[in-house]
Protein backbone atom coordinates (compact mmCIF):
# COMPACT_ATOMS: atom_id res chain seq x y z
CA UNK A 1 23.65 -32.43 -1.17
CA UNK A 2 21.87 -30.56 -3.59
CA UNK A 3 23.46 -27.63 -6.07
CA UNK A 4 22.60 -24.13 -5.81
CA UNK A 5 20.80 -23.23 -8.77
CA UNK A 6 22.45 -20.43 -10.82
CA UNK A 7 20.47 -17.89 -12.43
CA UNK A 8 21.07 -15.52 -15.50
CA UNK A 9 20.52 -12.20 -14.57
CA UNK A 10 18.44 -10.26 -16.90
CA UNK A 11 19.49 -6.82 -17.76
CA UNK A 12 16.74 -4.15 -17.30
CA UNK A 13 16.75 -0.49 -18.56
CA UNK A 14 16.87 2.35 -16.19
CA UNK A 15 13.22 3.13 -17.26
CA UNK A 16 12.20 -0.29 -16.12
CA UNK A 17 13.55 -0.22 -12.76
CA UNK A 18 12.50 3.02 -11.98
CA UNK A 19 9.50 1.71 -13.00
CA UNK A 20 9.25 -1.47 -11.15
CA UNK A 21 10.77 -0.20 -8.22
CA UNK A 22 7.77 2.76 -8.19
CA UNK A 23 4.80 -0.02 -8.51
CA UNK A 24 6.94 -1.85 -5.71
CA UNK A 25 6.72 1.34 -3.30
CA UNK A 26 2.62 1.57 -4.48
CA UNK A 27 1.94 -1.44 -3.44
CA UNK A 28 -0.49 -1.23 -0.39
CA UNK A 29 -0.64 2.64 -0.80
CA UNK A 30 -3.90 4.10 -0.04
CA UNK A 31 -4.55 7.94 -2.36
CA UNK A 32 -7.57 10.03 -0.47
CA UNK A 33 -8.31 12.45 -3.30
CA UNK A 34 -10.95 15.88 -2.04
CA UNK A 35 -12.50 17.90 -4.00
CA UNK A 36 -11.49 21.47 -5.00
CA UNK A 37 -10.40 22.25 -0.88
CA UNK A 38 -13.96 21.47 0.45
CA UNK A 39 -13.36 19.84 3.81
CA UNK A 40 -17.54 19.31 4.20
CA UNK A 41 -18.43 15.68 4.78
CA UNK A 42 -20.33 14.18 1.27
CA UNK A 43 -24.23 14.43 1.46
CA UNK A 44 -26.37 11.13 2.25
CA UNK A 45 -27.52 10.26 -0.98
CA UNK A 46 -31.30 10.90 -1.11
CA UNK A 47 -33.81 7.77 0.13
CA UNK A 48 -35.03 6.08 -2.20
CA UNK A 49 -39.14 7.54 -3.00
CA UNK A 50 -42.25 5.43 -2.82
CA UNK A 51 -45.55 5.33 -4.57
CA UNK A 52 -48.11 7.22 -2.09
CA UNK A 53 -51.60 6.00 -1.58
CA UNK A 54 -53.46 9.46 0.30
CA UNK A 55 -55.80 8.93 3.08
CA UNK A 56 -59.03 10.26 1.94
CA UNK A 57 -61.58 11.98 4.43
CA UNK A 58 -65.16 10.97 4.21
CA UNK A 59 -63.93 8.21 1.75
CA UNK A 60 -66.84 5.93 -0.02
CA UNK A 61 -64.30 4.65 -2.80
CA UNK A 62 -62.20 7.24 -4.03
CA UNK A 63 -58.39 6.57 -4.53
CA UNK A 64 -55.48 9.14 -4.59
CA UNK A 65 -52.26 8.09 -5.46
CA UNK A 66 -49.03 9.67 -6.06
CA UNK A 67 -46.27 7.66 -7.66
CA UNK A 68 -42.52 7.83 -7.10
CA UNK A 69 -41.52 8.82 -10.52
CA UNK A 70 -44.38 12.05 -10.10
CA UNK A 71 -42.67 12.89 -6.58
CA UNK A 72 -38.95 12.56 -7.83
CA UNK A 73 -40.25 14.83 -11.14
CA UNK A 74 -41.64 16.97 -9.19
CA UNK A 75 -43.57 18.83 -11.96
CA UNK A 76 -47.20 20.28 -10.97
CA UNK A 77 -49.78 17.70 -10.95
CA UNK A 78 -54.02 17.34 -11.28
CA UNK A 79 -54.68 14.26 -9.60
CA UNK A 80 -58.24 12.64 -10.39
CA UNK A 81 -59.07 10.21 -7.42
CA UNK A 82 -62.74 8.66 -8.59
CA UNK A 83 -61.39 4.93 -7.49
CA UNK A 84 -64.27 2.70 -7.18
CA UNK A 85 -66.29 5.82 -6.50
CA UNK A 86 -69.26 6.71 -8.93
CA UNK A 87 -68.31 10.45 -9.28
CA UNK A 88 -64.73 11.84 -10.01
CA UNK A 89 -62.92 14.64 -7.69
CA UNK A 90 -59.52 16.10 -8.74
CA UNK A 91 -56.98 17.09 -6.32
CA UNK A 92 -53.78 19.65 -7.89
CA UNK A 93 -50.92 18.85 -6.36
CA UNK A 94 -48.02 21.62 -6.43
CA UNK A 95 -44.23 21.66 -7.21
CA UNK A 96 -43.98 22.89 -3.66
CA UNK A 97 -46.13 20.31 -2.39
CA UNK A 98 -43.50 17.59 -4.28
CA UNK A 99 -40.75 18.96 -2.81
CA UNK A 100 -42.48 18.62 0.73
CA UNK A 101 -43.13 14.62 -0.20
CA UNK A 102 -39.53 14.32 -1.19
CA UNK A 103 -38.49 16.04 2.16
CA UNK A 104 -40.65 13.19 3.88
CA UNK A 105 -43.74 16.05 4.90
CA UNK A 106 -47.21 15.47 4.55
CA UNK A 107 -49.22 17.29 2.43
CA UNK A 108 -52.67 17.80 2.87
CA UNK A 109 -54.94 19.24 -0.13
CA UNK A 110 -58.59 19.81 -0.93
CA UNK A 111 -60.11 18.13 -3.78
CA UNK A 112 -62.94 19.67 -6.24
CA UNK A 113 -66.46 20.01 -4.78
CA UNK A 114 -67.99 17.07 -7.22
CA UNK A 115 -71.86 16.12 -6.35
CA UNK A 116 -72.70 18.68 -3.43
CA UNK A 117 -69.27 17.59 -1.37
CA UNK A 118 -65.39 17.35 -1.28
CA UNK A 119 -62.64 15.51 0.15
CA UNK A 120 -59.71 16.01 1.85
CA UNK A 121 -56.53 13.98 0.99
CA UNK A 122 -53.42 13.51 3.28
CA UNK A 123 -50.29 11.97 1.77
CA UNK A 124 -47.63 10.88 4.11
CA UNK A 125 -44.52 9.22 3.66
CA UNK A 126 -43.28 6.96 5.41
């Protein structure tokens, strides 16, 4: 037959028990903390932006590319889309016109009238 083992008891303060014994209750305890009485649900955070490559009308090598970090910035741009093409064309592209890329929108602008013609560029995102 085997002995029972005998243990010392360790004395504990008051502090520590209170202490322990709060941890104890804690244990599995989920806290939902909201933010200064708003009871809207959190916003989607925003998708994440490409580069976009513009369709460009009556194309014979021109290019016209906006990049991600120009569409998150969203600071007024002057896009020059010459490409492979042996003249250049510019195409301004507006805060406004960001924001509408950002909200997923095509934009549609004009570019400069270079050599007796101009181009029309669509961007749209996916």
């Amino acid at each position: 037959m085997t002995e029972p083992i005998a243990s010392a008891a360790v004395p504990i303060s008051r502090r520590e028990f209170t202490l322990q014994s709060a941890l104890a209750l804690l244990t599995g305890v989920v806290i939902t903390v909201e933010g200064c009485g708003s009871k809207s649900s959190p916003t989607a955070p925003s998708p994440v932006v490409n580069d976009l490559t513009g369709s460009v009308s009556a194309n014979h090598g021109h290019t016209a590319t906006v990049t991600a970090a120009q569409i998150t910035a969203a600071n007024a741009i002057s896009l020059n889309i010459q490409g492979s093409a042996a003249h250049p064309h510019t195409v301004e592209i507006s805060q406004a016109d960001l924001r509408t890329l950002q909200n997923r929108q095509p934009v549609t602008k004009d570019s400069t009238n270079n050599n007796n013609h101009m181009h029309s560029v669509t961007f749209t995102p996916a």
